[in-house]
Structures are given as C-alpha cells and as structure tokens.
C-alpha atoms as a PDB file:
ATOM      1  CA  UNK A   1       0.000   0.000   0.000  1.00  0.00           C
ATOM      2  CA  UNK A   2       2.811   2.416   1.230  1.00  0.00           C
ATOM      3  CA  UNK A   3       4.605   1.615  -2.664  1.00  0.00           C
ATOM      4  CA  UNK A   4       0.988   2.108  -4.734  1.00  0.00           C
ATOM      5  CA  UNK A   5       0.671   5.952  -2.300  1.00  0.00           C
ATOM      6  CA  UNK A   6       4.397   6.314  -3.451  1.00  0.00           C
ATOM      7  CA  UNK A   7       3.878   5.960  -6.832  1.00  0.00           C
ATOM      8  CA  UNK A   8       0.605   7.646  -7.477  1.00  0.00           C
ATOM      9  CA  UNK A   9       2.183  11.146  -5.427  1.00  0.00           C
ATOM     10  CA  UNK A  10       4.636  11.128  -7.865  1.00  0.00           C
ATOM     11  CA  UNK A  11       2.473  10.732 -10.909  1.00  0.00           C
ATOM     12  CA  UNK A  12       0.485  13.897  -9.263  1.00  0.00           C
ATOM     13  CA  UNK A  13       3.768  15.485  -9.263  1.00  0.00           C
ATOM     14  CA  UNK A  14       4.550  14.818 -12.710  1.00  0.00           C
ATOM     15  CA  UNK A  15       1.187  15.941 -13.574  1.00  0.00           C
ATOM     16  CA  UNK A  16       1.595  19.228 -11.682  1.00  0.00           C
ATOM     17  CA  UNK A  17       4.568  19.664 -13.277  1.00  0.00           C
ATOM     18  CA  UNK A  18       3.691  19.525 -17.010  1.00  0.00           C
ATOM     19  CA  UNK A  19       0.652  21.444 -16.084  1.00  0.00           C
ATOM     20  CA  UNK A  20       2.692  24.082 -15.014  1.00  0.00           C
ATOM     21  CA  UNK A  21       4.562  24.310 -18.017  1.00  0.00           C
ATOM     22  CA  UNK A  22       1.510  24.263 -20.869  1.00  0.00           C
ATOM     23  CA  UNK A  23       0.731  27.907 -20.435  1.00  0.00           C
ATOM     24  CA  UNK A  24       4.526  29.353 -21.613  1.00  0.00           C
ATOM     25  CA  UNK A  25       3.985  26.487 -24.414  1.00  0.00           C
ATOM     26  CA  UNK A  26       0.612  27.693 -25.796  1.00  0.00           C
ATOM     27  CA  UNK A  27       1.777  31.368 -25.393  1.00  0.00           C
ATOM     28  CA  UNK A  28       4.693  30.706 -27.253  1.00  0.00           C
ATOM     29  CA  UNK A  29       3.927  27.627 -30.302  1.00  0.00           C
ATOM     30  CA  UNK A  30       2.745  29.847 -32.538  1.00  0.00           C
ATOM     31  CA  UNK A  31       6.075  31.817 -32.637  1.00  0.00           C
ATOM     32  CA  UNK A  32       8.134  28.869 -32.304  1.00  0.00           C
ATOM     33  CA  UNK A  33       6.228  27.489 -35.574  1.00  0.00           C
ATOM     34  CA  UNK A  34       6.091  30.771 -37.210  1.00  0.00           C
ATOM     35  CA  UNK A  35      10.007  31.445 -36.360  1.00  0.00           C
ATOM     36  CA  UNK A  36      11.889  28.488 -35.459  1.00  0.00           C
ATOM     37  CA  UNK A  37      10.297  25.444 -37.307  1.00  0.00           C
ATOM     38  CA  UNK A  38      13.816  24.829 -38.909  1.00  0.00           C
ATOM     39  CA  UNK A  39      15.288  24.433 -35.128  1.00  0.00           C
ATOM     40  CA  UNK A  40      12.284  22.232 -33.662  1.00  0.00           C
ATOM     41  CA  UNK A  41      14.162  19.176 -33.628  1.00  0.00           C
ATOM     42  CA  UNK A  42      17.397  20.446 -32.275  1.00  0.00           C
ATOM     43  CA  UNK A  43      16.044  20.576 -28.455  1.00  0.00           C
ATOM     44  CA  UNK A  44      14.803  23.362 -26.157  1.00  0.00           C
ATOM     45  CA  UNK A  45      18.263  25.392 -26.142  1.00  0.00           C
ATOM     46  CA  UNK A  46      18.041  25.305 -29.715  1.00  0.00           C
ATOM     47  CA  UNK A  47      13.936  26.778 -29.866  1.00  0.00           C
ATOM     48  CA  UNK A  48      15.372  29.265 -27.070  1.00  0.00           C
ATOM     49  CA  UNK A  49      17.894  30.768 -28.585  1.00  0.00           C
ATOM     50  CA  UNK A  50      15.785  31.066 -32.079  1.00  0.00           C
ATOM     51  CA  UNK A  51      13.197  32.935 -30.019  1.00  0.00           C
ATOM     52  CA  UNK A  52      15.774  35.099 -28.456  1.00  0.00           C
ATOM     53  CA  UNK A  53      16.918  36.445 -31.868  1.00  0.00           C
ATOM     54  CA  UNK A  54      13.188  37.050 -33.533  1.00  0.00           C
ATOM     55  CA  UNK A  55      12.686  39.107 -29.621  1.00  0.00           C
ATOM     56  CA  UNK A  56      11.306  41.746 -32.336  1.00  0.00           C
ATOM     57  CA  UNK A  57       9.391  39.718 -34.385  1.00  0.00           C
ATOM     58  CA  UNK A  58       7.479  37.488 -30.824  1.00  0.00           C
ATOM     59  CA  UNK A  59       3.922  37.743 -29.843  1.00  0.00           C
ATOM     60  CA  UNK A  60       3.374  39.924 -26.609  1.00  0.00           C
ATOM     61  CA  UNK A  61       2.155  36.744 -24.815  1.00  0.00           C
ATOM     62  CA  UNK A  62       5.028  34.529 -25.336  1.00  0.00           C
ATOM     63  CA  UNK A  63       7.741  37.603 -24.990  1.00  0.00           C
ATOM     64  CA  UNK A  64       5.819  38.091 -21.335  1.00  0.00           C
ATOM     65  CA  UNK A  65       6.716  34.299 -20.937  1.00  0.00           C
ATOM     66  CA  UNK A  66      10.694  34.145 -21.513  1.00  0.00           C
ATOM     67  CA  UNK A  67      10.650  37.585 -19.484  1.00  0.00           C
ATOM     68  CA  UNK A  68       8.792  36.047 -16.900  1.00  0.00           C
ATOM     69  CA  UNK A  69      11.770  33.480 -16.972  1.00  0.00           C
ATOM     70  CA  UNK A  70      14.383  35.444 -16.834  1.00  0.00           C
ATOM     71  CA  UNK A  71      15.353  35.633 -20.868  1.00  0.00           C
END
C-alpha cells in the first residue's frame, strides 16, 4: 500500500509539473512554428535561442513568458 501511495504522489507530481509548463507552451507555439520550425528538432536550447533572436518579431504573450523566466 505504502509503494501504490508512493507511486501515485509522484504521478500527481509529474502531472503538476507539465501542467505548469503548458501555459509558456501555448503562449509561445505559434512563434516557435512561425520562427523556429527549422530548429524544432534540435532541443529546447536550440527553440530558445531562435526565439531570443526574432525578440522583435514574438507575440506579446510569449515575450511576457521568456521575461517572466528570466530571458
């Protein structure tokens, strides 16, 4: 019992987690498709630094988001 109360808390967690993370996502896919399809696959520093140098060209909502994260 003490393993199956283990487990699911850290599915919650996990859960929590990537919950907490959709809302920079959807502010910022558009851009990232718009601006940095050709760096998709190359990982997250890769899609970060591609939205760093369009800064200009990023919707308000997804510029909010790296600002909000310290970019």
């Amino acid at each position: 019992m003490t393993r199956f109360l283990f487990i699911v808390s850290l599915v919650l967690c996990a859960s929590g987690a990537s919950a907490q993370q959709q809302p920079g996502h959807d502010a910022c896919a558009r851009d990232v498709t718009r601006h940095c399809r050709a760096v998709m696959n190359n990982g997250d520093s890769a899609v970060l630094a591609c939205l760093k140098q369009n800064r200009t060209k990023l919707s308000k909502a997804c510029d909010k988001v790296l600002t909000d994260h310290g970019q």
